[in-house]
C-alpha atoms as a PDB file:
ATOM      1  CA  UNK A   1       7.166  14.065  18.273  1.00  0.00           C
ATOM      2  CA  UNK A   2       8.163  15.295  14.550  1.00  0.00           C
ATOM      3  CA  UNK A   3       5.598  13.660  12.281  1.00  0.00           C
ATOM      4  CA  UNK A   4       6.302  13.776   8.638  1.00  0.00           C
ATOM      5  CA  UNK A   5       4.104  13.057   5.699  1.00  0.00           C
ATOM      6  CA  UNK A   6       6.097  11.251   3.232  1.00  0.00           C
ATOM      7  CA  UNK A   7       4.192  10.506   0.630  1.00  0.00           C
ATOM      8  CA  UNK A   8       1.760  13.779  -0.840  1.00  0.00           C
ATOM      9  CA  UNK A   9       1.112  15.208  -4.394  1.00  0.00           C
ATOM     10  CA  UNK A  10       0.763  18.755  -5.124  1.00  0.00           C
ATOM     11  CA  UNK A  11      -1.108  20.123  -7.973  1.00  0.00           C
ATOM     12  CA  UNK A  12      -3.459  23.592  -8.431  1.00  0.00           C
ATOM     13  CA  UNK A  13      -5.529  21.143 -10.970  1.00  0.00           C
ATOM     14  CA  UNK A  14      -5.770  17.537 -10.311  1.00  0.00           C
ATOM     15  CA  UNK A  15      -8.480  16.219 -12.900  1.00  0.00           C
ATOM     16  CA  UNK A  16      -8.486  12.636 -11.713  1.00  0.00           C
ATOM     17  CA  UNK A  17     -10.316  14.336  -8.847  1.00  0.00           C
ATOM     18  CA  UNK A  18     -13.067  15.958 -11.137  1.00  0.00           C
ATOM     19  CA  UNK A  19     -15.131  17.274  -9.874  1.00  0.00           C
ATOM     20  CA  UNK A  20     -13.076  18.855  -6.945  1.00  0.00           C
ATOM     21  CA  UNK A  21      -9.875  19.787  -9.486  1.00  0.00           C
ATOM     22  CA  UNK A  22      -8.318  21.798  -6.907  1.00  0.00           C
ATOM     23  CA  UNK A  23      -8.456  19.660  -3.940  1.00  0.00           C
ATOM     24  CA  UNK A  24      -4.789  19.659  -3.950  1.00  0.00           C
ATOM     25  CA  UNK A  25      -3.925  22.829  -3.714  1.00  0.00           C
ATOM     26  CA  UNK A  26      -0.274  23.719  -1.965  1.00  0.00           C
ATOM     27  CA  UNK A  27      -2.622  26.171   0.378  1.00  0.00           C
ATOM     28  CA  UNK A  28      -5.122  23.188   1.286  1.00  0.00           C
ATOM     29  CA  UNK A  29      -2.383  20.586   2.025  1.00  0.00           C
ATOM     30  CA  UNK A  30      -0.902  23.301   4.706  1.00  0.00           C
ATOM     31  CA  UNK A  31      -3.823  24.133   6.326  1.00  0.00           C
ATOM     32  CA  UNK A  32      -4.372  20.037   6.591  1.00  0.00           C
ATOM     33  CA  UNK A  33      -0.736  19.631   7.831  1.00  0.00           C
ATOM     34  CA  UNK A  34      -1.372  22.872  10.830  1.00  0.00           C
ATOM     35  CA  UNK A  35      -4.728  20.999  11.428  1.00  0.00           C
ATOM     36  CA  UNK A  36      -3.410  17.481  11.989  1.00  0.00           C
ATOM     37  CA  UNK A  37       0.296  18.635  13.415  1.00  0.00           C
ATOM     38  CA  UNK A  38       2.289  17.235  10.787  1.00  0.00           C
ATOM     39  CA  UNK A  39       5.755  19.328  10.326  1.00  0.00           C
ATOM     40  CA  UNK A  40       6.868  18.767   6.794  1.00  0.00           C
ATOM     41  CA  UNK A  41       6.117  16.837   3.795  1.00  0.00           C
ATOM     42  CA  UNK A  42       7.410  14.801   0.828  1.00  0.00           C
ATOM     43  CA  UNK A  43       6.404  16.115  -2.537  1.00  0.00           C
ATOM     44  CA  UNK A  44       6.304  13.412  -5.346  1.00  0.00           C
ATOM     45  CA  UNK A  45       5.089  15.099  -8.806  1.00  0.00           C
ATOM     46  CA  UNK A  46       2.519  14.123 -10.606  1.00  0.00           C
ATOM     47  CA  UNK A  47       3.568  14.286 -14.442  1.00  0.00           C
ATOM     48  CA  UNK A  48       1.684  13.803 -16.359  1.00  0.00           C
ATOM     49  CA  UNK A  49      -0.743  15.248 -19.730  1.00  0.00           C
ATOM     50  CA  UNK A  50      -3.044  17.746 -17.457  1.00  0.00           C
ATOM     51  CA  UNK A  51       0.661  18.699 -15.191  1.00  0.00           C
ATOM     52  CA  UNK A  52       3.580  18.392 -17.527  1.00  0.00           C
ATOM     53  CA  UNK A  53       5.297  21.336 -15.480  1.00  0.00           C
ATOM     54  CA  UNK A  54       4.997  19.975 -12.012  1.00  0.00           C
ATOM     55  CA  UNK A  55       8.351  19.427 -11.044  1.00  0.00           C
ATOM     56  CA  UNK A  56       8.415  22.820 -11.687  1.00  0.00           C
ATOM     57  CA  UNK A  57       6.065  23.932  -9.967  1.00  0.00           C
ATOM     58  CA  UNK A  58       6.540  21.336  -6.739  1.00  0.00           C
ATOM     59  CA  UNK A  59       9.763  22.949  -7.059  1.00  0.00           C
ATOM     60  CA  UNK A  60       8.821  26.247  -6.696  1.00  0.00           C
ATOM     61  CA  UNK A  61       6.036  25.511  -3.647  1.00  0.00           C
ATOM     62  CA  UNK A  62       9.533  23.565  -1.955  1.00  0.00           C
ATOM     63  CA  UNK A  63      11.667  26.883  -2.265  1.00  0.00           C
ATOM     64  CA  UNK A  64       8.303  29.171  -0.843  1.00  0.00           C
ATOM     65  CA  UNK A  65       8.242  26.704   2.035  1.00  0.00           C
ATOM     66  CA  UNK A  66      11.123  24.887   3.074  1.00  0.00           C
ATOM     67  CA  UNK A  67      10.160  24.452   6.039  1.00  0.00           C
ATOM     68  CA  UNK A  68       7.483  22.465   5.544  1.00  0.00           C
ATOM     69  CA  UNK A  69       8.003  21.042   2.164  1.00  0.00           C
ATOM     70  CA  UNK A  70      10.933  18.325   0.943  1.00  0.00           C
ATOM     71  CA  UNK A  71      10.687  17.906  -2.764  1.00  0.00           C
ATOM     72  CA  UNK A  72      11.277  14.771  -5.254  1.00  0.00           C
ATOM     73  CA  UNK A  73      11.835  15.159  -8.976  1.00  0.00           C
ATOM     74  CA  UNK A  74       9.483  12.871 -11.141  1.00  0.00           C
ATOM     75  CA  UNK A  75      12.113  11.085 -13.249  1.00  0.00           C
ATOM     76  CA  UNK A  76      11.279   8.556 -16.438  1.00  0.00           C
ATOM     77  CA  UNK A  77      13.593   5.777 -15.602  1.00  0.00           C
ATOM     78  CA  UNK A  78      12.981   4.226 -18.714  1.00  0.00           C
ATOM     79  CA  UNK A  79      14.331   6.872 -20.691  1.00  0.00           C
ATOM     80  CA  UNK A  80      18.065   7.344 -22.252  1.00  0.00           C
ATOM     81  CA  UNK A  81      18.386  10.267 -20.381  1.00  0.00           C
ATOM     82  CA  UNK A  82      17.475   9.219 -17.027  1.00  0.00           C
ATOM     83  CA  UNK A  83      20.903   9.437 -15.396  1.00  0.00           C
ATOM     84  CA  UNK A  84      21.435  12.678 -17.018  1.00  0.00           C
ATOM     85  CA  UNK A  85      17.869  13.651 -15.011  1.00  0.00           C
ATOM     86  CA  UNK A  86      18.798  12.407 -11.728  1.00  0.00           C
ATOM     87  CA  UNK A  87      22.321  14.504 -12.136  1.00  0.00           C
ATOM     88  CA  UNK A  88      20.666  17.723 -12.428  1.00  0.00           C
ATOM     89  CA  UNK A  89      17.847  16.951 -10.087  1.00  0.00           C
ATOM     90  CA  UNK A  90      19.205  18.380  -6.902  1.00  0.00           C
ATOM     91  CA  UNK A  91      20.342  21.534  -8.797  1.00  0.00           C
ATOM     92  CA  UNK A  92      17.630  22.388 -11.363  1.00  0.00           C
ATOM     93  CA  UNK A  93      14.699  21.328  -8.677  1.00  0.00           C
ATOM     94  CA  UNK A  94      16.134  21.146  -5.035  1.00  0.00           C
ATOM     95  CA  UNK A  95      15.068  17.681  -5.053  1.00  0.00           C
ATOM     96  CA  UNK A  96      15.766  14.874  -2.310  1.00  0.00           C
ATOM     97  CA  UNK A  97      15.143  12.233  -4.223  1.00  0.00           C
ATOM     98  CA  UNK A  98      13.602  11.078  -7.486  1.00  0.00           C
ATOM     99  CA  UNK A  99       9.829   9.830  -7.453  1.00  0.00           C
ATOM    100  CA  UNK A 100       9.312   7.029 -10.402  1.00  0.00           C
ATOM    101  CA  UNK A 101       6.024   5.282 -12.068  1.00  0.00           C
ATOM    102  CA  UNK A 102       6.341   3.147 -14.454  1.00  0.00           C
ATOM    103  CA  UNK A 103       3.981   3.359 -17.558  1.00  0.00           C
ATOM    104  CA  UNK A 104       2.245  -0.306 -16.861  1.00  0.00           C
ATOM    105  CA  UNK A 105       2.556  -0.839 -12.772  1.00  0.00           C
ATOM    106  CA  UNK A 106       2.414  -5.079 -13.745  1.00  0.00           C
ATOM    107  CA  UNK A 107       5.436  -5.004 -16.424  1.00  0.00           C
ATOM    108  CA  UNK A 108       8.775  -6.645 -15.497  1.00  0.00           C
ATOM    109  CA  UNK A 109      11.356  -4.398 -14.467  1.00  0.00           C
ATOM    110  CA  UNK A 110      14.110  -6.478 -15.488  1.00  0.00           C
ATOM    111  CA  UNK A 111      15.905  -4.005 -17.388  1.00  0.00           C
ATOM    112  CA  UNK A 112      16.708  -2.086 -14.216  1.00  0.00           C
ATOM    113  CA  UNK A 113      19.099  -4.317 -13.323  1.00  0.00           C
ATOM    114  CA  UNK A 114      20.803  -4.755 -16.981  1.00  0.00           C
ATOM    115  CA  UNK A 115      24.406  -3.171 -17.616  1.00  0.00           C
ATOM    116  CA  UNK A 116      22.246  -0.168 -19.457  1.00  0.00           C
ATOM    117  CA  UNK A 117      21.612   1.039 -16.287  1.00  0.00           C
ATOM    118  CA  UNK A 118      24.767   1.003 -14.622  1.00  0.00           C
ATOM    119  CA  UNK A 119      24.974   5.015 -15.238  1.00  0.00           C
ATOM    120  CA  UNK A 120      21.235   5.672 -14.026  1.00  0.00           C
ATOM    121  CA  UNK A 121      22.957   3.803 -10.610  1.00  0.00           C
ATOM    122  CA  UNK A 122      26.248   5.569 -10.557  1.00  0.00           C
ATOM    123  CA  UNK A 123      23.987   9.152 -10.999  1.00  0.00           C
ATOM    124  CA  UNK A 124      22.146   7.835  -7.208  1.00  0.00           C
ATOM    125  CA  UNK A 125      25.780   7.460  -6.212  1.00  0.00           C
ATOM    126  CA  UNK A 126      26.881  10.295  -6.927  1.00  0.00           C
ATOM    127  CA  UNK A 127      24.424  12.469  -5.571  1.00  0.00           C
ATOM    128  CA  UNK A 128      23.093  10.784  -2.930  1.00  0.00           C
ATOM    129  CA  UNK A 129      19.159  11.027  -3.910  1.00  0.00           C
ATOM    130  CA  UNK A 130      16.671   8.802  -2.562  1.00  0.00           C
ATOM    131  CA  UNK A 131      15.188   6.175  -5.399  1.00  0.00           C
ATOM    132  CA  UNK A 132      11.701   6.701  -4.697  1.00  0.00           C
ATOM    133  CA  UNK A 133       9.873   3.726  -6.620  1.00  0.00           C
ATOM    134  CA  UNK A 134       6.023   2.705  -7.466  1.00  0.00           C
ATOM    135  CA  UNK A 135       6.657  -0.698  -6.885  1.00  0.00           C
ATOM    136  CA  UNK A 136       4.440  -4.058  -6.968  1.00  0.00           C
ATOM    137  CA  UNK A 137       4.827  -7.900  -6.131  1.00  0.00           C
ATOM    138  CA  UNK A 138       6.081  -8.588  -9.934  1.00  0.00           C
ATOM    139  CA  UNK A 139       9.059  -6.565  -9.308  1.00  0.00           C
ATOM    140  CA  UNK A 140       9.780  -8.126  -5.490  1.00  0.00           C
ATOM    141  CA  UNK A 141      12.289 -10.080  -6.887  1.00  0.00           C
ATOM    142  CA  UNK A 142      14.049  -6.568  -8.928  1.00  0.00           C
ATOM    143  CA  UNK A 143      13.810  -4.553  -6.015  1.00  0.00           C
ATOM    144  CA  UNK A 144      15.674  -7.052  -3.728  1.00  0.00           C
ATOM    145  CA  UNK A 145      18.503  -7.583  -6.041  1.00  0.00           C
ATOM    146  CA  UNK A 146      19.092  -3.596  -6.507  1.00  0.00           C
ATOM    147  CA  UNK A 147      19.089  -3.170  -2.609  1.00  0.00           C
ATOM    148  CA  UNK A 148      21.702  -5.750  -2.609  1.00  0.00           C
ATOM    149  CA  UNK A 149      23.800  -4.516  -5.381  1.00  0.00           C
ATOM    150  CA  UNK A 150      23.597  -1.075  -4.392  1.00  0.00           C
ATOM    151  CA  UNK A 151      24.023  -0.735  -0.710  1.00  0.00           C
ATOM    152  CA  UNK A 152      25.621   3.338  -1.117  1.00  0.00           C
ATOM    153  CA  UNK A 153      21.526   4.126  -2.475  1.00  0.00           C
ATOM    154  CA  UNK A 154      18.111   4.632  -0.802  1.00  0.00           C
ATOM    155  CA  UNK A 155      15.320   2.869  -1.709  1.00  0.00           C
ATOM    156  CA  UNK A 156      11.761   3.614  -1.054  1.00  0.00           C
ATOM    157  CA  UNK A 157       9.114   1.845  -2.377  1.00  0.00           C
ATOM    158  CA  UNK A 158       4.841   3.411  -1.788  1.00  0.00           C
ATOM    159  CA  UNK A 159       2.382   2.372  -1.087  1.00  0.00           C
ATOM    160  CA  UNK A 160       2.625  -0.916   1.491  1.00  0.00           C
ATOM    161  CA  UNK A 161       4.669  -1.965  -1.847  1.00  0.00           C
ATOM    162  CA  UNK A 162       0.918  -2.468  -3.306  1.00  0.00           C
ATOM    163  CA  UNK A 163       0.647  -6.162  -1.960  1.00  0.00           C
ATOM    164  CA  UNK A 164      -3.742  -5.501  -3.553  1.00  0.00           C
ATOM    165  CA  UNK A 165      -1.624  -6.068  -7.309  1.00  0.00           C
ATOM    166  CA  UNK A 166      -1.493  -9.776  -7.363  1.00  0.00           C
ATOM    167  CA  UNK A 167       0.638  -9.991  -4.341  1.00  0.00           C
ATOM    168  CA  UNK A 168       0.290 -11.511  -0.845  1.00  0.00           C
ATOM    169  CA  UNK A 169      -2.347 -11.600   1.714  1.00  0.00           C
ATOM    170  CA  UNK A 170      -1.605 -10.081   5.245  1.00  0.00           C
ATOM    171  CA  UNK A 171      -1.192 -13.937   6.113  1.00  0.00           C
ATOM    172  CA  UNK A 172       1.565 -14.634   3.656  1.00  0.00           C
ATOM    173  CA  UNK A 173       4.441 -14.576   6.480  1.00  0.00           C
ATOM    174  CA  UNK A 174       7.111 -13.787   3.862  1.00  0.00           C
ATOM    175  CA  UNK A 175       5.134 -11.563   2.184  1.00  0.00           C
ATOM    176  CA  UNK A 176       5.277 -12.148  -1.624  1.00  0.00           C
ATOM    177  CA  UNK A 177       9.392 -12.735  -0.970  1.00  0.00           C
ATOM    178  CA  UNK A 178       9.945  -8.929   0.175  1.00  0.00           C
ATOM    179  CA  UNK A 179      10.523  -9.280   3.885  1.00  0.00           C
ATOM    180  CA  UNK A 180      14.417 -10.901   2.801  1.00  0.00           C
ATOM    181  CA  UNK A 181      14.637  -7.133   2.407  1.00  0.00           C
ATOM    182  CA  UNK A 182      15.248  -7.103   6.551  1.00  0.00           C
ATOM    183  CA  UNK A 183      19.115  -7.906   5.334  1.00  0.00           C
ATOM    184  CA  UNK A 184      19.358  -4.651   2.916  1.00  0.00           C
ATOM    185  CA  UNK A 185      18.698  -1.663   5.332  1.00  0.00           C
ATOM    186  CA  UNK A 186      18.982   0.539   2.423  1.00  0.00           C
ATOM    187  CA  UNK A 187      15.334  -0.317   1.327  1.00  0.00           C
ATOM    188  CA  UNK A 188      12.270   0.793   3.416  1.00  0.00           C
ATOM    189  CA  UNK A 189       8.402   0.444   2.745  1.00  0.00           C
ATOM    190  CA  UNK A 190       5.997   3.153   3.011  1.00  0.00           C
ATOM    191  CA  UNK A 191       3.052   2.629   5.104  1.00  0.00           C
ATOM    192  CA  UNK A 192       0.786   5.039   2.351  1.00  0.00           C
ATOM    193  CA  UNK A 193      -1.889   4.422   0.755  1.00  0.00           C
ATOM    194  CA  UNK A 194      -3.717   2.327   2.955  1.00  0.00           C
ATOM    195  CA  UNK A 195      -7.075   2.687   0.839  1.00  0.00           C
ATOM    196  CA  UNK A 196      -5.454   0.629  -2.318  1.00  0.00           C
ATOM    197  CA  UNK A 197      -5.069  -2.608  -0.066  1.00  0.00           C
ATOM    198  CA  UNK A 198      -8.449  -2.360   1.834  1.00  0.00           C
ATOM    199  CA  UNK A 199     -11.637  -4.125   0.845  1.00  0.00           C
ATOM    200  CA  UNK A 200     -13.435  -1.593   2.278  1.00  0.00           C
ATOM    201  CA  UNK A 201     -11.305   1.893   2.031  1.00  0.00           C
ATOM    202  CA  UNK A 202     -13.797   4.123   3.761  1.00  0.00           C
ATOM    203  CA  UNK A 203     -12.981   2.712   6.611  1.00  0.00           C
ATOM    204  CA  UNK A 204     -10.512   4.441   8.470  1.00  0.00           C
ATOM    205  CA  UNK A 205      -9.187   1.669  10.664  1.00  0.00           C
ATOM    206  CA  UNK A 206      -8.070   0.026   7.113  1.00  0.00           C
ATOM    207  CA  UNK A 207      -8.323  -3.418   9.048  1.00  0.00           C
ATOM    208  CA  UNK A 208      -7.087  -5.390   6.105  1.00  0.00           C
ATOM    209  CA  UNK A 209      -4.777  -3.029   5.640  1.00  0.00           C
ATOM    210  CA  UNK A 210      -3.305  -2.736   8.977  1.00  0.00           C
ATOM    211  CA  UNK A 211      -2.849  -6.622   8.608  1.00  0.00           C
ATOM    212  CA  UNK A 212       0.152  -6.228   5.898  1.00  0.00           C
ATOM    213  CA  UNK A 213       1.737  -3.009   7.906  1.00  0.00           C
ATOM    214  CA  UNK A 214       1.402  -5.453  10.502  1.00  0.00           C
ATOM    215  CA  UNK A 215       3.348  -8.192   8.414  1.00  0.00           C
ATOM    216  CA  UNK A 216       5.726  -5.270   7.432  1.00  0.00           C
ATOM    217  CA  UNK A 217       6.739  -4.236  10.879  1.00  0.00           C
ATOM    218  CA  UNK A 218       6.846  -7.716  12.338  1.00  0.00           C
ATOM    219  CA  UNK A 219       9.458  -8.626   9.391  1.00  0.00           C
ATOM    220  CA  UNK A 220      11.225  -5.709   8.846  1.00  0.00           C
ATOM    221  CA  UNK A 221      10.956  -3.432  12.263  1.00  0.00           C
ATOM    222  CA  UNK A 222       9.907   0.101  12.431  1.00  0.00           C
ATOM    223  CA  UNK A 223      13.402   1.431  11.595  1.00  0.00           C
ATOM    224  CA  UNK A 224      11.954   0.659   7.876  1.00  0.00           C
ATOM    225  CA  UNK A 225       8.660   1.870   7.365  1.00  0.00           C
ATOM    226  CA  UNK A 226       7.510   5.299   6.421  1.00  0.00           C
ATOM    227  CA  UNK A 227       4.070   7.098   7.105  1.00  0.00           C
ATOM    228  CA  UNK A 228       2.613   8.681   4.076  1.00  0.00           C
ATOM    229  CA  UNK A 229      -1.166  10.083   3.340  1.00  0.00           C
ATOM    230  CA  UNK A 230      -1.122   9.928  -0.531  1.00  0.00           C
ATOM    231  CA  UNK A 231      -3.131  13.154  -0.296  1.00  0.00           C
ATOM    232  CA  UNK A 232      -5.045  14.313  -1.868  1.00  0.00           C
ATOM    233  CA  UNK A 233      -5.916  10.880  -3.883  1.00  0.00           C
ATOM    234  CA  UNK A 234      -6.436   9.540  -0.096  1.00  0.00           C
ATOM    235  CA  UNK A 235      -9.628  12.561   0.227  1.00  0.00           C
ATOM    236  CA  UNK A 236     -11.245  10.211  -2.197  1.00  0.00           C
ATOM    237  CA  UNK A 237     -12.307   7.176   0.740  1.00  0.00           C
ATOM    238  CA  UNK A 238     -11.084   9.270   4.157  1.00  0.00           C
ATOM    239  CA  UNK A 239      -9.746  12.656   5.456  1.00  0.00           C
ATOM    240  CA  UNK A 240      -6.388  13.647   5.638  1.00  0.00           C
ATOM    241  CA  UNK A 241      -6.580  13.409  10.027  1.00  0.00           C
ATOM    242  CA  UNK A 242      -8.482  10.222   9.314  1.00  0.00           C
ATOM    243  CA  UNK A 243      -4.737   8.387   7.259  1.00  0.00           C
ATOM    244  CA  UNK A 244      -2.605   9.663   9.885  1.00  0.00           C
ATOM    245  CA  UNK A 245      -4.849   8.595  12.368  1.00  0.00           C
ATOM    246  CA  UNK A 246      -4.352   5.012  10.886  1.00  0.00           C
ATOM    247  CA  UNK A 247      -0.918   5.485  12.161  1.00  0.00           C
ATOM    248  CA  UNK A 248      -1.013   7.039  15.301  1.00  0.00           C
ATOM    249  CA  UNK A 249      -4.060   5.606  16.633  1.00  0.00           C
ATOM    250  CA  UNK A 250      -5.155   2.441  15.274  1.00  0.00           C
ATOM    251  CA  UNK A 251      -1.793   0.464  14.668  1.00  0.00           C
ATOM    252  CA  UNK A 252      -1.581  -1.078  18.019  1.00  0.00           C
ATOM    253  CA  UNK A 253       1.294  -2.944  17.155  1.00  0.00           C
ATOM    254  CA  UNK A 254       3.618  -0.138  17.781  1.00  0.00           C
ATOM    255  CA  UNK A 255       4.925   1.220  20.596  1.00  0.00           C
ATOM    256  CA  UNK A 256       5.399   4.860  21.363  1.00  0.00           C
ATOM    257  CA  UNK A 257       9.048   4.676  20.342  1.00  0.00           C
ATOM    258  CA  UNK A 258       8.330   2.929  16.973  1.00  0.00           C
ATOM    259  CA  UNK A 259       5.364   5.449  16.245  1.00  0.00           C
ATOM    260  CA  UNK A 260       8.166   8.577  16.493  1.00  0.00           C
ATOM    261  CA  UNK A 261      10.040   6.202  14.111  1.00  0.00           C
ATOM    262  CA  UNK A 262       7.302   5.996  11.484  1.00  0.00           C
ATOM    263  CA  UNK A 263       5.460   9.129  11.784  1.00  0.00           C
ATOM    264  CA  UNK A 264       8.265  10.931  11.114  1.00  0.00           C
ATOM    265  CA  UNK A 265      11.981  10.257  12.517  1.00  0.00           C
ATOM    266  CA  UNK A 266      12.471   7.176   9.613  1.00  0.00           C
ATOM    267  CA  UNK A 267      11.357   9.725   6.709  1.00  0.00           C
ATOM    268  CA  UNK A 268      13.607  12.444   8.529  1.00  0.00           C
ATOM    269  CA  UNK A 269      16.774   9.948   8.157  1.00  0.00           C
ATOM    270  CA  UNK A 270      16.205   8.489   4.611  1.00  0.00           C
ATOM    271  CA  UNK A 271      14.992  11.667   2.842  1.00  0.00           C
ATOM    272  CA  UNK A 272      17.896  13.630   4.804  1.00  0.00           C
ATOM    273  CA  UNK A 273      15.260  15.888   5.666  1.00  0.00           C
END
């Protein structure tokens, strides 16, 4: 079985980890990958003040180790220039995607779908990246209607689509609105993260966690859901073999042919990787 870590960040200094800065290291995340078996990851930047060149330098680790590393480009939707960004993304940075968080996670996204952004879309279409989104429950309703408009792009949202921001329990059966995406198989979920929905994220069975990939699967089918670590954030509450573990040993729910689909085959197909 391929396994692929979709979801990992890759920086030489990480200060929101003070005081281990370089926890994520491109060196560290390797040896955690030979350790655990895991054949290749995704690389989403992380720009920010401390990092402003890292989808330079996520760039650069991608070209030393194809192999093992896919790369996004970090790209400020917001911004006039965004289409311009996601033109030159494949090019400039080698990038399979783009990788975006918006500056207040709770704001309404409205704007994406406004005729201002018809050129961000037609840029997707054009070069076929992956629209890798930070997504939560106030923007259900904005992610649903892009998936529909845009069938030719790939979205991904992290994170469980962070159901811990105002959003669902694991016993909301529709889940905030977002399992209507089982009609738009252009979108899939990540199952990343798991610590950010978990009341108690040091433990790594992530039981309440686990509940909403649970509600995730049953609505959407494990065609649509990608494992990710968030490493090294994730180092903060368990260990890197501890958040695939979640996955490969704990989700009982799945059976050995949707496992290979979510460790690793799913994030294979979307990321073209």
């Amino acid at each position: 079985m391929s396994v692929i870590d979709a979801h990992v960040h890759v920086l030489s200094n990480f200060p929101p980890m003070a005081p281990w800065e370089d926890l994520g290291r491109v060196d560290r995340l390797l040896h955690h990958m030979d350790e655990c078996d895991v054949d290749k990851a995704v690389v989403l930047p992380v720009v920010a003040e401390y990092s402003p060149g890292n989808n330079q330098e996520c760039a650069q680790w991608g070209r030393e180790h194809p192999d093992r590393l896919a790369v996004l480009t970090d790209v400020p939707m917001h911004q006039q220039d965004a289409a311009e960004r996601v033109l030159r993304a494949g090019e400039e940075f080698g990038a399979v995607g783009t990788s975006y968080y918006p500056p207040k996670l709770d704001e309404k996204m409205q704007w994406m779908l406004e005729e201002a952004c018809d050129a961000l879309w037609q840029a997707y279409k054009d070069t076929g990246l992956v629209c890798n989104l930070q997504i939560g429950p106030a923007n259900y309703g904005v992610l649903l209607e892009l998936a529909r408009r845009y069938p030719e792009i790939r979205f991904v949202a992290n994170h469980l689509a962070l159901p811990s921001l105002g959003g669902p329990d694991a016993q909301d059966e529709t889940y905030g609105g977002l399992l209507q995406a089982a009609a738009y198989p252009n979108l899939s979920i990540k199952a990343s993260g798991f610590y950010a929905a978990a009341e108690t994220p040091w433990d790594f069975r992530c039981p309440q966690a686990l509940g909403f990939f649970s509600r995730l699967l049953k609505g959407l089918g494990a065609d649509r859901l990608l494992w990710g670590s968030d490493w090294p954030p994730v180092s903060r509450h368990v260990t890197y073999r501890q958040s695939l573990e979640i996955i490969r040993t704990f989700a009982t729910d799945l059976d050995e042919r949707g496992r290979a689909k979510v460790l690793g085959e799913n994030a294979a197909r979307v990321y073209g990787i």
